[in-house]
Protein backbone atom coordinates (compact mmCIF):
# COMPACT_ATOMS: atom_id res chain seq x y z
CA UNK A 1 94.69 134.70 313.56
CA UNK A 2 92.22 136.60 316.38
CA UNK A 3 94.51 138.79 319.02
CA UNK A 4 91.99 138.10 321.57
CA UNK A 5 93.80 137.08 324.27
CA UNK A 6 92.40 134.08 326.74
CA UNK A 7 91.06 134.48 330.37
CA UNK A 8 92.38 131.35 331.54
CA UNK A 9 95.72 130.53 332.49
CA UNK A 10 96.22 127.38 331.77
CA UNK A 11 96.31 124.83 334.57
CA UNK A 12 98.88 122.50 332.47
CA UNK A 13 101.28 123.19 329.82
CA UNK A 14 99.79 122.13 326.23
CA UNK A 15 101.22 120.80 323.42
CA UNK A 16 101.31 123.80 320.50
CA UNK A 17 99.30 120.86 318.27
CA UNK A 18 96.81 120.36 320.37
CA UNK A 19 95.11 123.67 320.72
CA UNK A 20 96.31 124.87 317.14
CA UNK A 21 92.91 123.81 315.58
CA UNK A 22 90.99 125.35 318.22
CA UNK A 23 92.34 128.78 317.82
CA UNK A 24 91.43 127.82 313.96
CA UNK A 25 88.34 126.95 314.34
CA UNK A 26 87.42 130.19 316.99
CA UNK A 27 88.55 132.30 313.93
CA UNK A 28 86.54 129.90 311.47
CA UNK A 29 83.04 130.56 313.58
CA UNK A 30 84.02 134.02 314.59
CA UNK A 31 81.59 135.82 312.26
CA UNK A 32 79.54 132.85 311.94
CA UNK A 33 75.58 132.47 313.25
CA UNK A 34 75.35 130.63 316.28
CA UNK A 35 73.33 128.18 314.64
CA UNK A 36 76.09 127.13 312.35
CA UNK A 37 78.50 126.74 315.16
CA UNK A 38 76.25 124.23 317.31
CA UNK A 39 75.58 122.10 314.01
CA UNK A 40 79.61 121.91 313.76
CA UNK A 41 79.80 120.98 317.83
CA UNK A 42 77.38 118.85 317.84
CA UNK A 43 78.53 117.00 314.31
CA UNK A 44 81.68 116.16 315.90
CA UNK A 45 81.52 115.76 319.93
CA UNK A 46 77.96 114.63 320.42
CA UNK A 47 76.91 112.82 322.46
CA UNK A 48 80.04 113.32 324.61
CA UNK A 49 79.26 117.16 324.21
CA UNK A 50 76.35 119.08 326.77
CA UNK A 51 75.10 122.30 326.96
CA UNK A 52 75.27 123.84 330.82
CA UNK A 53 72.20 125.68 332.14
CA UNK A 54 70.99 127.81 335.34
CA UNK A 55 67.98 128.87 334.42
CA UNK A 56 69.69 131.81 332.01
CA UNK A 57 68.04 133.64 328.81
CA UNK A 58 71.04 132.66 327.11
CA UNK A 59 70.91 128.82 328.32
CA UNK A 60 67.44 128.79 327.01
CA UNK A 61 68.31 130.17 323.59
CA UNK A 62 70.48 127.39 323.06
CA UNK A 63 68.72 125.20 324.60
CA UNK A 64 65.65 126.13 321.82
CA UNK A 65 68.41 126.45 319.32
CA UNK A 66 70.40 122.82 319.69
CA UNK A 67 66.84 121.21 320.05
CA UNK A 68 65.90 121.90 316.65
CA UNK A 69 69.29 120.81 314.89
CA UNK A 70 69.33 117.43 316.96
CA UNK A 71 66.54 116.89 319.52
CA UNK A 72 68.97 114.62 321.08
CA UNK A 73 71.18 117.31 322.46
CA UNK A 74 72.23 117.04 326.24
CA UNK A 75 71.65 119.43 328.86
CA UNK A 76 72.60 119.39 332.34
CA UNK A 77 73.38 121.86 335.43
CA UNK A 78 74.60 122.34 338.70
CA UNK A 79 72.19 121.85 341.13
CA UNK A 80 73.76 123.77 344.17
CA UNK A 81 70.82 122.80 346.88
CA UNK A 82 69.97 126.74 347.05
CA UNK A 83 68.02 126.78 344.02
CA UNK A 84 64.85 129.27 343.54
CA UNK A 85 62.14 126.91 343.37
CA UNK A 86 61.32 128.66 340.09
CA UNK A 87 64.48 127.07 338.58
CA UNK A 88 62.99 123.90 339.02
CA UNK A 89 60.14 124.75 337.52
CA UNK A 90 61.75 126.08 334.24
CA UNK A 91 63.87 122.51 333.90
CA UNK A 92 60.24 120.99 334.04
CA UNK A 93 59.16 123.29 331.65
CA UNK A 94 62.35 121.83 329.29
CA UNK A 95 61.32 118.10 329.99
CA UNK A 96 58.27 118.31 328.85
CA UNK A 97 58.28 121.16 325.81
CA UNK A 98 61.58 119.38 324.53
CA UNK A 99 61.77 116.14 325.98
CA UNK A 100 65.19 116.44 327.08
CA UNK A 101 66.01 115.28 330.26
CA UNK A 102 68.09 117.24 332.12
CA UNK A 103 71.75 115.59 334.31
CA UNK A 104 71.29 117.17 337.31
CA UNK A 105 74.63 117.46 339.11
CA UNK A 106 75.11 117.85 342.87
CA UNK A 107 77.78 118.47 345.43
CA UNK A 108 79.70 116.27 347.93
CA UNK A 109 77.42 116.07 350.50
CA UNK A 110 79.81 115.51 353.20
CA UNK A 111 81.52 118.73 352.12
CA UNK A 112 78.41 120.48 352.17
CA UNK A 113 77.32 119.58 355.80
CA UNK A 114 81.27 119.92 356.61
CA UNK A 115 81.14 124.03 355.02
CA UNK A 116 77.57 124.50 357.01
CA UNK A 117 78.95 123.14 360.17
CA UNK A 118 82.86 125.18 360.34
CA UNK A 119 80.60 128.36 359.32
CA UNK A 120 76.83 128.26 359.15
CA UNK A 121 74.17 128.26 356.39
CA UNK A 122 75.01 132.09 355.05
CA UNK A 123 78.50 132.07 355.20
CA UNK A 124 78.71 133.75 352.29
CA UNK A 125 77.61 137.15 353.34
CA UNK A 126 80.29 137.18 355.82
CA UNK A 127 83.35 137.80 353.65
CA UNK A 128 84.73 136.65 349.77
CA UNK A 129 86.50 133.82 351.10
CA UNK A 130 83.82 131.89 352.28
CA UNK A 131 81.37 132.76 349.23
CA UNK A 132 83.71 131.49 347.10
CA UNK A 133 84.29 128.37 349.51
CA UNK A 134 80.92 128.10 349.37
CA UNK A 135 80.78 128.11 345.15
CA UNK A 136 83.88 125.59 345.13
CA UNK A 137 81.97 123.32 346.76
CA UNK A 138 78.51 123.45 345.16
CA UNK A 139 79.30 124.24 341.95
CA UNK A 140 82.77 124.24 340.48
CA UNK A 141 83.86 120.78 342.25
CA UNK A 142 80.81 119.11 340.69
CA UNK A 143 81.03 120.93 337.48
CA UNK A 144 84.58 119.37 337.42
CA UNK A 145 83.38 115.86 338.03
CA UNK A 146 80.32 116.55 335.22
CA UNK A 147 83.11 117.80 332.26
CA UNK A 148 85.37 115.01 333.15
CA UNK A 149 83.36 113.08 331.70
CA UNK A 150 82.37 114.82 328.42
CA UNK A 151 84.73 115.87 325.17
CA UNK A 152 83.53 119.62 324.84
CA UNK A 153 80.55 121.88 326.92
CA UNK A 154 78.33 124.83 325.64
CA UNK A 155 78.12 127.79 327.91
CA UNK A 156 75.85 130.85 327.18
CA UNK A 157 78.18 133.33 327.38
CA UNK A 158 78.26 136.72 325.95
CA UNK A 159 81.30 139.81 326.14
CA UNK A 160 78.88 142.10 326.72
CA UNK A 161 77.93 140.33 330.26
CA UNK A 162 80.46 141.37 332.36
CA UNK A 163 84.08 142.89 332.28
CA UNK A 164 85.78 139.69 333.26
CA UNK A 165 83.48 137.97 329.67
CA UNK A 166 84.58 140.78 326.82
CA UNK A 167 87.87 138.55 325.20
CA UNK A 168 86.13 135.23 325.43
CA UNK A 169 86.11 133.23 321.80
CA UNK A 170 83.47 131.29 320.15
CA UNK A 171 85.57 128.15 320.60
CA UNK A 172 88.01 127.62 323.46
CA UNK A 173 90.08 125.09 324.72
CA UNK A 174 89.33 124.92 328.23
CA UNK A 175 92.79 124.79 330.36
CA UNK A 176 91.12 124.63 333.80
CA UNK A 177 89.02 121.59 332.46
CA UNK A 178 91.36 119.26 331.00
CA UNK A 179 91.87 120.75 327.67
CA UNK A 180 88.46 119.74 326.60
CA UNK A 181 86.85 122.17 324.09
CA UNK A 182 84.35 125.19 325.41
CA UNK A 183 82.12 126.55 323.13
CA UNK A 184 80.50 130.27 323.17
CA UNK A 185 77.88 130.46 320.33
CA UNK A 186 76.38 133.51 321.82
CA UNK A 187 79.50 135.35 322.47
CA UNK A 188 78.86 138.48 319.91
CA UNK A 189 74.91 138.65 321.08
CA UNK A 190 73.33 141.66 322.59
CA UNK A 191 70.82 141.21 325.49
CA UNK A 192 68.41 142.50 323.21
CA UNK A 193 69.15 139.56 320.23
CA UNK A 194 68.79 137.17 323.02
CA UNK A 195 65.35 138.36 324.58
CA UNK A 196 64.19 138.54 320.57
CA UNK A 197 64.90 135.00 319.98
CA UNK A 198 62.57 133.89 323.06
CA UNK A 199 60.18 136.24 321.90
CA UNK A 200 60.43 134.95 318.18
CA UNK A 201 60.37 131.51 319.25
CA UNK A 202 58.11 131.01 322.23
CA UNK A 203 61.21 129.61 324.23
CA UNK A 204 60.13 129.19 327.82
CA UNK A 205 62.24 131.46 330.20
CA UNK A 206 62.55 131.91 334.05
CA UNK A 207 59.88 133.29 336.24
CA UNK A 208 61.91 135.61 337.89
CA UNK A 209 63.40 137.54 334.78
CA UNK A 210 59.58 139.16 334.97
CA UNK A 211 60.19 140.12 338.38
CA UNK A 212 63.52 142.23 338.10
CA UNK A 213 66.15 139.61 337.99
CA UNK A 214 68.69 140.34 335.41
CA UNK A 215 70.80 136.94 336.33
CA UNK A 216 70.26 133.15 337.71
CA UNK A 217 71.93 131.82 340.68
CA UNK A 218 71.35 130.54 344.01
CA UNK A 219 68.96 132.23 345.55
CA UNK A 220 70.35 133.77 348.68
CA UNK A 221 73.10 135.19 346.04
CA UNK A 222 70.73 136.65 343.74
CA UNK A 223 68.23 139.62 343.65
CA UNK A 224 66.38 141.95 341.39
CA UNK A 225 68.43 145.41 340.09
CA UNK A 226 66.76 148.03 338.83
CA UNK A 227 66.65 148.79 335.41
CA UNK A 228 69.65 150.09 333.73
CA UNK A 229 72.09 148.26 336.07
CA UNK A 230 74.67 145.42 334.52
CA UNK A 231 73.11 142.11 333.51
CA UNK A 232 75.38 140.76 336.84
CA UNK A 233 74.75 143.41 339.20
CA UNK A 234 72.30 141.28 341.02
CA UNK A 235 74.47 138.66 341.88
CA UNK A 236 76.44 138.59 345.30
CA UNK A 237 75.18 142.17 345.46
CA UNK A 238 77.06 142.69 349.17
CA UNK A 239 80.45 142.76 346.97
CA UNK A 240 81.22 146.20 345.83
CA UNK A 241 85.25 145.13 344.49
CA UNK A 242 84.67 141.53 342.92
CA UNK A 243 84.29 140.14 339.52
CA UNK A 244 80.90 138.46 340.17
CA UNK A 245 82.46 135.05 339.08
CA UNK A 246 81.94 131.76 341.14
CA UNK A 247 84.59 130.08 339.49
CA UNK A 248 83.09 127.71 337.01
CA UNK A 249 84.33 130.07 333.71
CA UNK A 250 86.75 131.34 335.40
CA UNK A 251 89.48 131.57 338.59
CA UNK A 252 87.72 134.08 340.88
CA UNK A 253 90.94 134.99 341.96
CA UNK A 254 93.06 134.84 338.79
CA UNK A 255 90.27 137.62 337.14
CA UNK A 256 91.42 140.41 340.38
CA UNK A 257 88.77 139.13 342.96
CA UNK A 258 91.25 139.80 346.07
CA UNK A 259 91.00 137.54 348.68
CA UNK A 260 89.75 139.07 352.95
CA UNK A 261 93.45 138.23 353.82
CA UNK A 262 94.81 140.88 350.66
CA UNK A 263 92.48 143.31 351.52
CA UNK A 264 93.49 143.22 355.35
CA UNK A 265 96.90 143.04 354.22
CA UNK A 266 96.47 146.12 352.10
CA UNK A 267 94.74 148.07 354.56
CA UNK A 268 97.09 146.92 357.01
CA UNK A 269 99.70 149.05 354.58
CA UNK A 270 97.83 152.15 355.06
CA UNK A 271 97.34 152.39 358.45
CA UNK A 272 101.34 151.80 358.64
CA UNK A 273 101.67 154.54 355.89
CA UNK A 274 99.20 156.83 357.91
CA UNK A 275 101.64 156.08 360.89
């Protein structure tokens, strides 16, 4: 059995039975290709099983990957309303190079126009608290309402991504989703393996990963890095003491991201200390 310990905490207590098999099955597919895992998931939760993209390398490899063991795989993603128009184009590029045709999911729009009124348009460059109001809303409130509806998800994750990413297992149960079943094929893949599939493959990719961008988001949260910076440098790049996490993988605040009122709070302490 793998000592890896989870990132979630789980939102409800689970029966010992229940998630038994999945820690089996994350040792089963530890070592195993990527390719072997998605035949498994898609053998036994399709078509109640999707894989989520943003316009990612790591989406696309999968994408590519699931396509060729059942061309009736299901894609879909969180359409926050702050898109790069080049994300658009890429899901294009999917519907008509694979023929899938990508759920687009959306936010309340009624909490939308409620966020934008209370605090403006770019809200989120004004502290953590709203940015991460501003993710609840557009993507981790849909994303709930999309994997309510489905068995198990694919997610392009890799450990190498990002600090709060390095324990995740090929196979998870998913605590802050129901208990439905996440799967990581890519979890043990370099950057590098990833940008040699596309190459090897001819997998379409995103328009901006040509013009600095290391990371997909939205595109007031996202920028080019220079070379030799983190994969996720380039995303909410005003935040020098966050975990670069919207929420969808994982609580932004259960991975360290402090909240404006802790931070006041702490530096509250010093001044009184300085005192």
């Amino acid at each position: 059995m793998s000592e890896r310990e989870p990132i979630h905490e789980p939102a409800l207590p689970l029966i010992d039975e229940e998630s038994a098999w999945v820690h089996e099955a994350a040792d089963r597919f530890e070592h195993a290709g990527a390719e072997e895992l998605l035949s498994w998931a898609l053998e036994r939760f399709h078509p109640r099983m999707a894989i989520s993209a943003a316009g990612g390398l790591d989406g696309m490899v999968l994408i590519d990957m699931a396509w060729r063991i059942d061309p009736g795989v299901r894609v879909f993603t969180l359409d926050t309303g702050r898109l790069p128009r080049e994300t658009y184009s890429l899901f294009e590029e999917i519907r008509v190079r694979y023929g899938i045709q990508v759920e687009f999911e959306f936010p309340d729009r009624l909490e939308v126009a409620r966020l934008m009124q209370q605090h403006g348009p770019n809200l989120m460059y004004r502290s953590v608290d709203l940015r991460v109001a501003c993710c609840e809303i557009r993507k981790v409130e849909p994303l709930k309402r999309k994997l309510a509806t489905l068995d198990a998800w694919v997610a392009g994750l890799r450990r190498e991504q990002w600090r709060t990413r390095k324990n995740i297992a090929k196979v998870e149960l998913d605590r802050d989703h129901g208990g439905i079943v996440k799967v990581n094929p890519l979890a043990d893949w370099t950057l590098d393996r990833v940008r040699a599939y596309i190459d090897e493959h001819d997998v379409p990719y995103h328009e901006l990963f040509d013009k600095g961008f290391t990371s997909i988001g939205c595109e007031p949260c996202t920028r080019a890095v220079p070379p030799g910076e983190p994969e996720r440098a380039g995303r909410w790049w005003w935040e020098q003491d966050t975990d670069k996490e919207c929420g969808i993988h994982c609580s932004v605040q259960l991975l360290g991201t402090k909240s404006d009122g802790e931070r006041e709070a702490e530096r509250a302490g010093v001044r009184e200390e300085a005192s």
